[in-house]
C-alpha atoms as a PDB file:
ATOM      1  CA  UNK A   1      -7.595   1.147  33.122  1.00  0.00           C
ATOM      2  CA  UNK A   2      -4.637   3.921  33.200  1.00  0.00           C
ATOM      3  CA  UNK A   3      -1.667   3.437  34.895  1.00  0.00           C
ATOM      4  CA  UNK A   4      -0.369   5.385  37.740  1.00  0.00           C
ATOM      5  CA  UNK A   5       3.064   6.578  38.686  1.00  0.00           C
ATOM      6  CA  UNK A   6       4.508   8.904  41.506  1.00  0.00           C
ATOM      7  CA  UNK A   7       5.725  12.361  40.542  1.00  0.00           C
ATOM      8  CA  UNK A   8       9.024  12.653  38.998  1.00  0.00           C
ATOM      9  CA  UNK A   9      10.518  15.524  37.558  1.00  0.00           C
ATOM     10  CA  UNK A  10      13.557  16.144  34.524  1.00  0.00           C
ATOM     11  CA  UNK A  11      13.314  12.611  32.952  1.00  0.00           C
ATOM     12  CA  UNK A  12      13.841  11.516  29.419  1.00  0.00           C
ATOM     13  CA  UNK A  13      10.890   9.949  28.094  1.00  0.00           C
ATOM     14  CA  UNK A  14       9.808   9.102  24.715  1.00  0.00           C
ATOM     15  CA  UNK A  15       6.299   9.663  24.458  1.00  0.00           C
ATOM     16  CA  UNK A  16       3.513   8.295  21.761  1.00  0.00           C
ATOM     17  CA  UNK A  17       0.325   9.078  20.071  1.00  0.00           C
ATOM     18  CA  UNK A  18      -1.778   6.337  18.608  1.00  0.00           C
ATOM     19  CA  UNK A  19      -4.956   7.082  16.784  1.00  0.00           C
ATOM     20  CA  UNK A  20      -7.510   5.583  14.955  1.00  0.00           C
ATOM     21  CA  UNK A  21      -7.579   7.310  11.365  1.00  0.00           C
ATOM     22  CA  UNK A  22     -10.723   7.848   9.845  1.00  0.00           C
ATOM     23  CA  UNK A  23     -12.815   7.672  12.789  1.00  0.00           C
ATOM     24  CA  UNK A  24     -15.813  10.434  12.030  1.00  0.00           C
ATOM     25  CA  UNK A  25     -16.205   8.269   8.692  1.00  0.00           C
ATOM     26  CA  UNK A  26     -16.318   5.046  10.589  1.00  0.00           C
ATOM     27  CA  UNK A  27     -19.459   6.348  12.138  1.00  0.00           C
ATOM     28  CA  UNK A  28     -20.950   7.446   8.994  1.00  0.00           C
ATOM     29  CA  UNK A  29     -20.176   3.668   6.989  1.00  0.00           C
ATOM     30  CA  UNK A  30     -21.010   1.198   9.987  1.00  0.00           C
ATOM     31  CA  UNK A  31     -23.517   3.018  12.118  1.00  0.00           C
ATOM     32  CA  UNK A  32     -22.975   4.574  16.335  1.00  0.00           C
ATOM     33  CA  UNK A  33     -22.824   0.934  17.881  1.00  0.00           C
ATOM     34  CA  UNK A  34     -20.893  -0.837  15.671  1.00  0.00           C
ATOM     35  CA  UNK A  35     -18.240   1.550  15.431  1.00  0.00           C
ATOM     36  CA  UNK A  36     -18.041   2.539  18.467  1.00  0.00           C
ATOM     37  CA  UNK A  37     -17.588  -0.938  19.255  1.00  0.00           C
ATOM     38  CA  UNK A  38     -14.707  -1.365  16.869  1.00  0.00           C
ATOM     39  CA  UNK A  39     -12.865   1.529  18.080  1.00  0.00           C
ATOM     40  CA  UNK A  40     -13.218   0.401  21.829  1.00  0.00           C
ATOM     41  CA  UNK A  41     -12.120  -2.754  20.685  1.00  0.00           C
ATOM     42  CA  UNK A  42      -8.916  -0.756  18.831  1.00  0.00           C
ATOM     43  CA  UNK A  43      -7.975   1.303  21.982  1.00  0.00           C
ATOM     44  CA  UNK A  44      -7.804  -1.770  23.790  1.00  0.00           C
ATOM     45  CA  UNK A  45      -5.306  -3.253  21.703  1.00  0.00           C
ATOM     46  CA  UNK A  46      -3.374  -0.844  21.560  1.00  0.00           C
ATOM     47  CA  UNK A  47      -3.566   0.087  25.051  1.00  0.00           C
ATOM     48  CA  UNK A  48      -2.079  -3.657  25.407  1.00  0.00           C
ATOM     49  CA  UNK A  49       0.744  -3.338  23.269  1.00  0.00           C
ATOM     50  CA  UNK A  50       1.927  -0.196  24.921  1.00  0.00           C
ATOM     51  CA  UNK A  51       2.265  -2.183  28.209  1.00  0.00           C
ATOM     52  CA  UNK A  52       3.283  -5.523  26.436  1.00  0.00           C
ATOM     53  CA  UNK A  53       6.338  -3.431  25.330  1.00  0.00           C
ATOM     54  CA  UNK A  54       7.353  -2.025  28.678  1.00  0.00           C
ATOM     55  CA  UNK A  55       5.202   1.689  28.209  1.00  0.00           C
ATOM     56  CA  UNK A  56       2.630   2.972  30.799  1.00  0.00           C
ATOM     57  CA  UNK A  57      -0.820   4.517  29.436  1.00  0.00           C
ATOM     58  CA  UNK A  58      -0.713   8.226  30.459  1.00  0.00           C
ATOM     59  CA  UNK A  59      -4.723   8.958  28.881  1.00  0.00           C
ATOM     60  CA  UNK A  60      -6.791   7.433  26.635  1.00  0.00           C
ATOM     61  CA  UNK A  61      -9.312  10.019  25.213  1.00  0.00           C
ATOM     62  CA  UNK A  62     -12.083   9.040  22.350  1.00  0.00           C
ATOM     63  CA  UNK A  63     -10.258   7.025  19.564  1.00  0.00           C
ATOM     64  CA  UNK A  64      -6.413   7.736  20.702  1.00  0.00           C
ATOM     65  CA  UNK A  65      -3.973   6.435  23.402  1.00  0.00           C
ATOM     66  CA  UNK A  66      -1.500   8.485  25.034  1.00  0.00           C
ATOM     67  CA  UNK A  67       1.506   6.765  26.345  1.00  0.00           C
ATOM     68  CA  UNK A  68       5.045   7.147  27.771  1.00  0.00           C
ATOM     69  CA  UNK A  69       7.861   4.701  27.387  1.00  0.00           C
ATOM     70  CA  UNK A  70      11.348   4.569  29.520  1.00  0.00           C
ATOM     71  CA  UNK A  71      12.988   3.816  26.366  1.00  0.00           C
ATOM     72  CA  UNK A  72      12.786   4.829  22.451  1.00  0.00           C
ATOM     73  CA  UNK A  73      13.129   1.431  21.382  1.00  0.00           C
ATOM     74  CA  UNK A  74      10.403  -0.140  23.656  1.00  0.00           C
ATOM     75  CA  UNK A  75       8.026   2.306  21.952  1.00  0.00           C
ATOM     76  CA  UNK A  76       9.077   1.120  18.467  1.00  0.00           C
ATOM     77  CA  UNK A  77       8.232  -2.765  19.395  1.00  0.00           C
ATOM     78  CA  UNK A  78       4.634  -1.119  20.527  1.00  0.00           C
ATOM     79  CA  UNK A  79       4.290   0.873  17.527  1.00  0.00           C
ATOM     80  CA  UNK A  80       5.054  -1.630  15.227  1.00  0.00           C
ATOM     81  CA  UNK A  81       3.117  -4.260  17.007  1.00  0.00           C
ATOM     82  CA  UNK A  82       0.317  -1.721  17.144  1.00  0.00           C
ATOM     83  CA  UNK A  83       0.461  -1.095  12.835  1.00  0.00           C
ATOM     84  CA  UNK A  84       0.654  -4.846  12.719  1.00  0.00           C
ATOM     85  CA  UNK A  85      -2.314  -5.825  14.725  1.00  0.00           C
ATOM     86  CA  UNK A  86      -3.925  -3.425  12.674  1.00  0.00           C
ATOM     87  CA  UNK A  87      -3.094  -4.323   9.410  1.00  0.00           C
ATOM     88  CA  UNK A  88      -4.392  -7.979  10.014  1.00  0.00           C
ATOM     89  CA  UNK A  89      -7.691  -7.034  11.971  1.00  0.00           C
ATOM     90  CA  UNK A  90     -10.805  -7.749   9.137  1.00  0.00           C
ATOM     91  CA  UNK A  91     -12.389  -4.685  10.478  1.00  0.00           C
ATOM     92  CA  UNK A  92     -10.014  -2.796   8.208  1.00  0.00           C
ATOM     93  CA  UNK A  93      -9.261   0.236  10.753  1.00  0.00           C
ATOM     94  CA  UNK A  94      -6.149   2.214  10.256  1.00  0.00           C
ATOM     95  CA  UNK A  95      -3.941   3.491  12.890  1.00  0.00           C
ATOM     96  CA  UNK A  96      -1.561   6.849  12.795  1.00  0.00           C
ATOM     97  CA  UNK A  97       1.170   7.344  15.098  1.00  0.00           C
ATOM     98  CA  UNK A  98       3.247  10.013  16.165  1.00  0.00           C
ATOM     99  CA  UNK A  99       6.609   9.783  18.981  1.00  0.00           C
ATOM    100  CA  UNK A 100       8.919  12.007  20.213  1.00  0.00           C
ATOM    101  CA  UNK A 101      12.105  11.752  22.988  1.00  0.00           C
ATOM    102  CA  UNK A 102      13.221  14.024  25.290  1.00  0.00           C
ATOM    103  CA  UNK A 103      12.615  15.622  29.088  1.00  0.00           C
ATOM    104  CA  UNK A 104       9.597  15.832  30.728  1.00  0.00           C
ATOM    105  CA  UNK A 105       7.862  15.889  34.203  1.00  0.00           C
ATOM    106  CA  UNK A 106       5.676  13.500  35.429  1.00  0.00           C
ATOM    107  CA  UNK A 107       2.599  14.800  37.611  1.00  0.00           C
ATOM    108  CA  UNK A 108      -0.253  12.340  38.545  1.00  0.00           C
ATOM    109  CA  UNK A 109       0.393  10.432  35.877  1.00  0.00           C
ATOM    110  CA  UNK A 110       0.243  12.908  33.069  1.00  0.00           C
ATOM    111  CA  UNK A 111       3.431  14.110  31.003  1.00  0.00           C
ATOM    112  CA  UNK A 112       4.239  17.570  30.510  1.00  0.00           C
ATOM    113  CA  UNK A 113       6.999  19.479  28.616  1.00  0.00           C
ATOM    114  CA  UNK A 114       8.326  20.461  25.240  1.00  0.00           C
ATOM    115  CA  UNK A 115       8.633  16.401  24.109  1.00  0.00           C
ATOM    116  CA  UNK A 116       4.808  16.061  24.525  1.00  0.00           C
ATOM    117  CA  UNK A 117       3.921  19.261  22.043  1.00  0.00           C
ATOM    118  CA  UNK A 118       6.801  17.740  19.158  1.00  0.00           C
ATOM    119  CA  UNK A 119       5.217  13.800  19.777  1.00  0.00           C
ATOM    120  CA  UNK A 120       1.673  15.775  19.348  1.00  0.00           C
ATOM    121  CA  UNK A 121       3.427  17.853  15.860  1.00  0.00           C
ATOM    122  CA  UNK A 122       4.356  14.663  14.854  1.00  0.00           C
ATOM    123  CA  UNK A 123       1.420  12.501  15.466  1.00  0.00           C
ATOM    124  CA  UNK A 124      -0.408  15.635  13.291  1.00  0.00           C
ATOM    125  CA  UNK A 125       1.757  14.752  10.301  1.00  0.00           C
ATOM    126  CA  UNK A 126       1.138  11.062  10.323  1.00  0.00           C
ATOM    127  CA  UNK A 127      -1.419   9.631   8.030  1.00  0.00           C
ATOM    128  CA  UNK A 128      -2.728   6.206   7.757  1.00  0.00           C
ATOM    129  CA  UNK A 129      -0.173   3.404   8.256  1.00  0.00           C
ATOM    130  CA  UNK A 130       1.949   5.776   9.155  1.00  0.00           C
ATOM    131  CA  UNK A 131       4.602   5.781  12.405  1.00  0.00           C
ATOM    132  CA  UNK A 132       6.702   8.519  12.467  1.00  0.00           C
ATOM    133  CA  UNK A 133       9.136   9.653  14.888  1.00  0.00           C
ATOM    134  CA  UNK A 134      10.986  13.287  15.963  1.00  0.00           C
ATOM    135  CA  UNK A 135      14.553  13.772  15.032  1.00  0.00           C
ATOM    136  CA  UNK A 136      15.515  13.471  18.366  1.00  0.00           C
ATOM    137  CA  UNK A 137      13.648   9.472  18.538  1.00  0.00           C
ATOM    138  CA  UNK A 138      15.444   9.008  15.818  1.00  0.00           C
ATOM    139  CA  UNK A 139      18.579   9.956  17.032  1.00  0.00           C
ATOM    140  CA  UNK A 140      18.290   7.803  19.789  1.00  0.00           C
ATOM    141  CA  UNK A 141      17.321   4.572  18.098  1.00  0.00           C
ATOM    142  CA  UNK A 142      19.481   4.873  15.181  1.00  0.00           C
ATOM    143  CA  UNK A 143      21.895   1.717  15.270  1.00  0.00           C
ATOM    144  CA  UNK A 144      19.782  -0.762  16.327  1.00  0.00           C
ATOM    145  CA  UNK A 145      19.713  -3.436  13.218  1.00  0.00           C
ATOM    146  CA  UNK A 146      16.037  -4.486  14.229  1.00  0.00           C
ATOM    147  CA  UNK A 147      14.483  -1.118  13.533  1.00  0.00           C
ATOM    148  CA  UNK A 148      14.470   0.407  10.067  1.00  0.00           C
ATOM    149  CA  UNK A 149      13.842   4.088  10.054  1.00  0.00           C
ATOM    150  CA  UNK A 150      13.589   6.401   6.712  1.00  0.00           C
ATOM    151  CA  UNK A 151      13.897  10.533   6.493  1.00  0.00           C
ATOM    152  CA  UNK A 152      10.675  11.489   6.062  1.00  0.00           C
ATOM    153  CA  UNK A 153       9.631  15.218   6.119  1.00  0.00           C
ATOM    154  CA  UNK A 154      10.752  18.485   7.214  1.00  0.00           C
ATOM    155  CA  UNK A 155       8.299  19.987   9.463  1.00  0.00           C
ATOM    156  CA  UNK A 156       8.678  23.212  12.193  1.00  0.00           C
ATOM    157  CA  UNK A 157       8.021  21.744  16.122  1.00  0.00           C
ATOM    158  CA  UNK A 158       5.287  24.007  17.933  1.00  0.00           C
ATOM    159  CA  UNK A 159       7.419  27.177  19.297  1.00  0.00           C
ATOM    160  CA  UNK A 160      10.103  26.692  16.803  1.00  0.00           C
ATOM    161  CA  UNK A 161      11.506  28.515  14.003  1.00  0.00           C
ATOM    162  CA  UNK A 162      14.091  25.827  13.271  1.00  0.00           C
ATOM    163  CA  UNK A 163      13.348  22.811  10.863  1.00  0.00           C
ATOM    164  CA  UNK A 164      13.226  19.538  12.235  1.00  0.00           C
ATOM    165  CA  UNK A 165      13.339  16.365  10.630  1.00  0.00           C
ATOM    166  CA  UNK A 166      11.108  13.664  11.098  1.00  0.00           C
ATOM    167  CA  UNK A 167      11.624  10.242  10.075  1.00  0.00           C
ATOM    168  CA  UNK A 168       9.217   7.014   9.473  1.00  0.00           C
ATOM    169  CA  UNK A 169       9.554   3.661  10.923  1.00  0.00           C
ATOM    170  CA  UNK A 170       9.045   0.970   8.997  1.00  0.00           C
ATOM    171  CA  UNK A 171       6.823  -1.725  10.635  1.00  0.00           C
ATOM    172  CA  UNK A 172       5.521  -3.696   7.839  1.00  0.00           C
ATOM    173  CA  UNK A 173       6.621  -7.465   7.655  1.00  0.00           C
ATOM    174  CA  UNK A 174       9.376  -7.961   5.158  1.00  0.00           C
ATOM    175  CA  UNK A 175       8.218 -10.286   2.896  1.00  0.00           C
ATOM    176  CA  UNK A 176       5.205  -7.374   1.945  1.00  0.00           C
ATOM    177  CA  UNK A 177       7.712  -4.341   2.263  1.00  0.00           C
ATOM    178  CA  UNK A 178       8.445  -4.159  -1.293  1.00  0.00           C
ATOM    179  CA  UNK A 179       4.717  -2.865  -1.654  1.00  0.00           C
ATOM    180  CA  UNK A 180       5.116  -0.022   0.482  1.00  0.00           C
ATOM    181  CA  UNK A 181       5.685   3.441  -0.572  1.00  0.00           C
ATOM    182  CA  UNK A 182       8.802   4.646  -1.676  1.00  0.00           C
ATOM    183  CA  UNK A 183      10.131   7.818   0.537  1.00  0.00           C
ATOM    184  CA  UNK A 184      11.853  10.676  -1.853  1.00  0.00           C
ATOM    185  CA  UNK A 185      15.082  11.916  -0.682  1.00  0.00           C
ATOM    186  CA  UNK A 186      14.478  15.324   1.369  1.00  0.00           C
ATOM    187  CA  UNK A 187      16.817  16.708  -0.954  1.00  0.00           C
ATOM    188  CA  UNK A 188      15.103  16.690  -3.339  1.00  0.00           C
ATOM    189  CA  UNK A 189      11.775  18.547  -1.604  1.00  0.00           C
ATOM    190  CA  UNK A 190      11.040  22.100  -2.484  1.00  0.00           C
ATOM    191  CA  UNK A 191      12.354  23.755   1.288  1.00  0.00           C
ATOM    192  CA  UNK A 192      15.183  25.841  -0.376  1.00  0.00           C
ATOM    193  CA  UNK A 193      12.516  28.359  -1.837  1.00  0.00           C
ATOM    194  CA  UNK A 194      10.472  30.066   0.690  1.00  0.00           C
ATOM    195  CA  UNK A 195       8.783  33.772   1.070  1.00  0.00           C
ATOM    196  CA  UNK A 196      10.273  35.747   3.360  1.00  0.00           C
ATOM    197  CA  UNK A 197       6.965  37.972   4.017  1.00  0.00           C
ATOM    198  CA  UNK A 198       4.000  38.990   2.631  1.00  0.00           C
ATOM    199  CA  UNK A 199       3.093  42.216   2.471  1.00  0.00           C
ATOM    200  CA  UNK A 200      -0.383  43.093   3.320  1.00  0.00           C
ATOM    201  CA  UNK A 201      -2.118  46.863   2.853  1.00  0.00           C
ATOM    202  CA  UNK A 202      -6.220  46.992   4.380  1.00  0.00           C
ATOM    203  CA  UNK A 203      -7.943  49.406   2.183  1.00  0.00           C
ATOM    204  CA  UNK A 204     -10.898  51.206   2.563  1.00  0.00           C
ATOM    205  CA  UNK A 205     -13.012  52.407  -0.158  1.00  0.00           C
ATOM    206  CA  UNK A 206      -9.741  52.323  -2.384  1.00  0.00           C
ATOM    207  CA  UNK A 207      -7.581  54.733   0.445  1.00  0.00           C
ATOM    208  CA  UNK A 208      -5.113  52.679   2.282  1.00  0.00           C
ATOM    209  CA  UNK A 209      -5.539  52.497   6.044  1.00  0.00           C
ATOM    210  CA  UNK A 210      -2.876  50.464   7.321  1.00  0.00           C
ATOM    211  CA  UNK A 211       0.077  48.695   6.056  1.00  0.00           C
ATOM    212  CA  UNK A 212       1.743  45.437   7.754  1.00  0.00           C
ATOM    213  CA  UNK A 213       4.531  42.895   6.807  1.00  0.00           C
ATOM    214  CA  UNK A 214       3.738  39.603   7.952  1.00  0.00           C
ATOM    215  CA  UNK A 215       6.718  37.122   8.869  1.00  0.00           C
ATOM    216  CA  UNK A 216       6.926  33.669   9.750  1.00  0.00           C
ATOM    217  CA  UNK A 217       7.928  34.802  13.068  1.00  0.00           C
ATOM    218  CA  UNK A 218       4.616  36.559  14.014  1.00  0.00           C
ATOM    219  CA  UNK A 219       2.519  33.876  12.201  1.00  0.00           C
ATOM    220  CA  UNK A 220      -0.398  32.395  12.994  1.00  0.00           C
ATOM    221  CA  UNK A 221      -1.544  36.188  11.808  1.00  0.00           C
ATOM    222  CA  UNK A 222      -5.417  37.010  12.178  1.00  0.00           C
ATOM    223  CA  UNK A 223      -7.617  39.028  10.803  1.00  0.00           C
ATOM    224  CA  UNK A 224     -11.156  39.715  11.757  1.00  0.00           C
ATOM    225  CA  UNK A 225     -13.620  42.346  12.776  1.00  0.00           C
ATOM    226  CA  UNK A 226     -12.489  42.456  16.661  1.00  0.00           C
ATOM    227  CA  UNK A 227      -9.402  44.420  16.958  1.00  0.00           C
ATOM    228  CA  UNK A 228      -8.680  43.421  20.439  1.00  0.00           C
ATOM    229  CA  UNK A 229      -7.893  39.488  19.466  1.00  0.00           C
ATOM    230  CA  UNK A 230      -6.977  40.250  16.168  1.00  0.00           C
ATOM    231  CA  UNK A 231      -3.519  41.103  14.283  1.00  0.00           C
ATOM    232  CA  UNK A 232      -5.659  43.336  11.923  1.00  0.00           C
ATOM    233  CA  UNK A 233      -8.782  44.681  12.574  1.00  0.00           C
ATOM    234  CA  UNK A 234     -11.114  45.280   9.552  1.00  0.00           C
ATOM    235  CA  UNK A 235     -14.234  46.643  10.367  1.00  0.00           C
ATOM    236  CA  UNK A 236     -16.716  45.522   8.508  1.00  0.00           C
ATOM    237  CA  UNK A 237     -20.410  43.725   9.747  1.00  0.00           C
ATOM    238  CA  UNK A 238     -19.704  41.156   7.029  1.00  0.00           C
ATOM    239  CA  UNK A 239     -16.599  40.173   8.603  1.00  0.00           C
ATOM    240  CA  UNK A 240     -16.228  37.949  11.705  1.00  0.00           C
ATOM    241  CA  UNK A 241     -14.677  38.405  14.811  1.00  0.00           C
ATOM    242  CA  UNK A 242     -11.838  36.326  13.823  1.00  0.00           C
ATOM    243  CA  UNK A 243     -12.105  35.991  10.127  1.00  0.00           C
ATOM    244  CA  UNK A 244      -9.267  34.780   8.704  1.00  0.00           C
ATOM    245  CA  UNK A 245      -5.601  33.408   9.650  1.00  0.00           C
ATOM    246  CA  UNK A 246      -2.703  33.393   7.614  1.00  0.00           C
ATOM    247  CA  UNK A 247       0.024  30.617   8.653  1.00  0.00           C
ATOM    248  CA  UNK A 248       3.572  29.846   7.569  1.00  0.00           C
ATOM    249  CA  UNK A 249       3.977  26.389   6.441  1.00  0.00           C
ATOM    250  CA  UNK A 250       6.718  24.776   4.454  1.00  0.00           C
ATOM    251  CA  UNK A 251       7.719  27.280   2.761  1.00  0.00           C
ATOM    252  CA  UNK A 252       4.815  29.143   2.063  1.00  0.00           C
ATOM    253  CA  UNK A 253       1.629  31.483   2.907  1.00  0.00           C
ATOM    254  CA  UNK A 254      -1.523  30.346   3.562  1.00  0.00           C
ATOM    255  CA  UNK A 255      -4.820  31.766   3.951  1.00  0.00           C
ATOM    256  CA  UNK A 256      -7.018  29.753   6.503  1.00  0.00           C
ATOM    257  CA  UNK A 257     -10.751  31.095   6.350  1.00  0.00           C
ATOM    258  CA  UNK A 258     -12.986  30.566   9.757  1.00  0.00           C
ATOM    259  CA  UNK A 259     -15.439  32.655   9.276  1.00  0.00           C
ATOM    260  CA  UNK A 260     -19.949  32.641   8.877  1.00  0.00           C
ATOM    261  CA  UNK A 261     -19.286  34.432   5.536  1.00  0.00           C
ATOM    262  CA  UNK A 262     -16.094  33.140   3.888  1.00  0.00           C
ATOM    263  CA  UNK A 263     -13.188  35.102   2.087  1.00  0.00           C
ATOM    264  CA  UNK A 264     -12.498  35.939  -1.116  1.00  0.00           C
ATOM    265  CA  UNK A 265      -9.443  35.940  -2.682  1.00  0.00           C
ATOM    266  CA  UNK A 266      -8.240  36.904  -6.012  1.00  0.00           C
ATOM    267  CA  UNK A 267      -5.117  36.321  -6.874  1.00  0.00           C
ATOM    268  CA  UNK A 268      -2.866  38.139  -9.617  1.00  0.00           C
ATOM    269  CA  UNK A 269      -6.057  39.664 -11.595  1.00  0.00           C
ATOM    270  CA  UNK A 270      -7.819  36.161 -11.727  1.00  0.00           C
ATOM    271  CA  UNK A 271     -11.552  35.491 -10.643  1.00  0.00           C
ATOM    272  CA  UNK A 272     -11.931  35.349  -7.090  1.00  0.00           C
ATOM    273  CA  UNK A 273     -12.177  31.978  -4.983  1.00  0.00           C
ATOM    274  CA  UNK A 274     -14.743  31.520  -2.394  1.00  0.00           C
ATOM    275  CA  UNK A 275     -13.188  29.640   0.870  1.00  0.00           C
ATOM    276  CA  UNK A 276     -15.680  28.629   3.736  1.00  0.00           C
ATOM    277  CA  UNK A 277     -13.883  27.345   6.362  1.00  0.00           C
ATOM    278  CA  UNK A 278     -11.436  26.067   3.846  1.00  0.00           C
ATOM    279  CA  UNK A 279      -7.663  27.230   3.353  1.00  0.00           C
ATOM    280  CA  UNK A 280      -5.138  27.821   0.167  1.00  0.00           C
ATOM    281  CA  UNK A 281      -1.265  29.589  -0.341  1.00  0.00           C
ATOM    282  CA  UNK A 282      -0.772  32.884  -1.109  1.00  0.00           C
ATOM    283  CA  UNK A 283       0.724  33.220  -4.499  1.00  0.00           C
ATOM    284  CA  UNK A 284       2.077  36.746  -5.853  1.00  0.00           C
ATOM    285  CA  UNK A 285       0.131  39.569  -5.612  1.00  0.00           C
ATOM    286  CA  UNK A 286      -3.764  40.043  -5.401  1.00  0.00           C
ATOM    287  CA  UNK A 287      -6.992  40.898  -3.028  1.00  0.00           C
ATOM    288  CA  UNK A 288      -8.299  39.704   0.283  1.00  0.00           C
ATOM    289  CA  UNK A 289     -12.232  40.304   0.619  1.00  0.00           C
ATOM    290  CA  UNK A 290     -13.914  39.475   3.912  1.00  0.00           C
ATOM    291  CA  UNK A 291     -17.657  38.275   3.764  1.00  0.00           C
ATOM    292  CA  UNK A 292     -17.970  40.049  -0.076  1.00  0.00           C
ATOM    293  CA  UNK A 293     -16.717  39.358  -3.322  1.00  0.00           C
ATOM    294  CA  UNK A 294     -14.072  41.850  -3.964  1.00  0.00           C
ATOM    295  CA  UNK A 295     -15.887  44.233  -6.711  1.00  0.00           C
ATOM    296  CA  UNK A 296     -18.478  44.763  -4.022  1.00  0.00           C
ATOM    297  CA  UNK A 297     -16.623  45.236  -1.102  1.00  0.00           C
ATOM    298  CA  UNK A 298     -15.464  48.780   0.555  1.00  0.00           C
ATOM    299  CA  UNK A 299     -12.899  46.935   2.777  1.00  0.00           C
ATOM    300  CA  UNK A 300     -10.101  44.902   0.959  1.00  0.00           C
ATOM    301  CA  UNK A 301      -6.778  43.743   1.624  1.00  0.00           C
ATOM    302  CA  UNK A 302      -4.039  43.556  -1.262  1.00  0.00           C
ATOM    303  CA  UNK A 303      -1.089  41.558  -0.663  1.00  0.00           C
ATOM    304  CA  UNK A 304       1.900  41.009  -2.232  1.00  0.00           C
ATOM    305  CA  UNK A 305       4.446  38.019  -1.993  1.00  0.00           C
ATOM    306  CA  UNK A 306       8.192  37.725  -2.977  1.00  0.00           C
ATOM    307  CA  UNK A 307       9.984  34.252  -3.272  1.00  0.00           C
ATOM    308  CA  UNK A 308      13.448  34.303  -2.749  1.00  0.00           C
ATOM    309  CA  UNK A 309      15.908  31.698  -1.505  1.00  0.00           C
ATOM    310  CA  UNK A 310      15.924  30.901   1.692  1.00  0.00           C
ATOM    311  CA  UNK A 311      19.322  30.749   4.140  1.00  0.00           C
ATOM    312  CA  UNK A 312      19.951  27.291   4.545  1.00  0.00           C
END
């Protein structure tokens, strides 16, 4: 059953993704039924604990609940209670979680607004185990002795070119906390490093056509056959429409192939990799082939990528 509530508008919220992990390979190891069954059983639970603790449901879709909560420390005690329950069920599923506070407007019992895309960003990052929580959760929570929060990564919110911190909650009991993993000091992860651009230049049959200098501000960048939905239009049959993305993450460049055909890339004079619907970083200087290795292709695009430090 979801909840309902009457529109309201311009109120804080914290709101909260909880998943089951490793669904698709549930299916595969227990069979339709069974899992299916399991994962019912899951949302359920955790479906309770959100209202146990004071939240209201907003959605429950497949394997994951979507909730709200008045307060940041309400959805900690669900959270936790959630990773607990979890932990001790035989079944052995895993849950991920992912929370974020801030202003938002309720309509028919959905939540919209900038807080739901950062819980979402968050609940992305989140593995197995995990709960994590925005900086702004964690802002909110900090100094209450019952909840134990860590530092935990440095990610970019949707829409955002500033750097965020996110921060794990720790929810497991304490006599078994000395078994869980360690968290590294963010100082002491590679952020202060970071390309400013890379430089791309589309060739055809070894004269350059076009040259472009791709930032993390106009990232996701695409590339594909259809110049009216992509950022560079090659034109080649053994290209897709939309063949290839690069993306800015962490720090770094990275080639995402989605394409029938795959990419190529060789990178400074090595033997080309083959990606198919697979991704990797762009490191120095090399060549970009769409659908063809690069010795056979007439289209190519070289690149070329400069580290240098970033402004803190």
């Amino acid at each position: 059953m979801i909840d309902t509530v009457m529109e309201k508008t311009n109120i804080k919220t914290a709101v909260f993704f909880s998943d089951v992990a490793g669904s698709s390979k549930l299916y595969k190891q227990l069979g339709d039924q069974a899992a299916n069954a399991a994962i019912s059983q899951c949302v359920s639970m955790m479906s309770a604990q959100v209202r146990r603790h004071g939240g209201v449901v907003v959605k429950t879709i497949g394997d994951e609940v979507m909730a709200r909560f008045d307060a940041t420390y309400q959805a900690c005690a669900a959270g936790i209670a959630i990773q607990q329950d979890a932990d001790s069920d035989p079944k052995g599923l895993k849950i991920r979680i992912g929370a974020a506070y801030g202003m938002a407007i309720l309509r028919n019992n959905d939540v919209f607004g900038e807080v739901v895309n950062d819980a979402a960003a968050v609940a992305k990052v989140a593995q197995a185990q995990q709960f994590l929580i925005s900086e702004a959760f964690a802002k909110d929570i900090e100094g209450r002795n019952d909840i134990v929060i860590h530092p935990f990564d440095k990610i970019k919110m949707k829409g955002s070119q500033q750097i965020s911190v996110i921060h794990r909650v720790d929810w497991e009991p304490q006599d078994i906390t000395v078994n869980a993993t360690q968290v590294i000091n963010l100082g002491t992860m590679p952020f202060g490093f970071a390309p400013p651009h890379i430089d791309l230049e589309y060739q055809f049959r070894g004269s350059k056509v076009k040259e472009v200098s791709v930032t993390p501000k106009i990232t996701p960048f695409s590339v594909g056959r259809e110049p009216r939905i992509c950022s560079l239009g090659v034109p080649t049959t053994f290209a897709s429409r939309d063949h290839f993305h690069i993306l800015h993450r962490r720090g770094k460049f990275i080639l995402k192939d989605q394409s029938t055909n795959g990419t190529y890339v060789a990178e400074n004079g090595a033997d080309a990799i083959y990606l198919r619907r697979e991704e990797m970083p762009l490191r120095g200087n090399g060549i970009i082939s769409l659908g063809q290795p690069p010795d056979e292709a007439e289209h190519i695009i070289r690149f070329q990528s400069a580290a240098v430090k970033a402004e803190s």
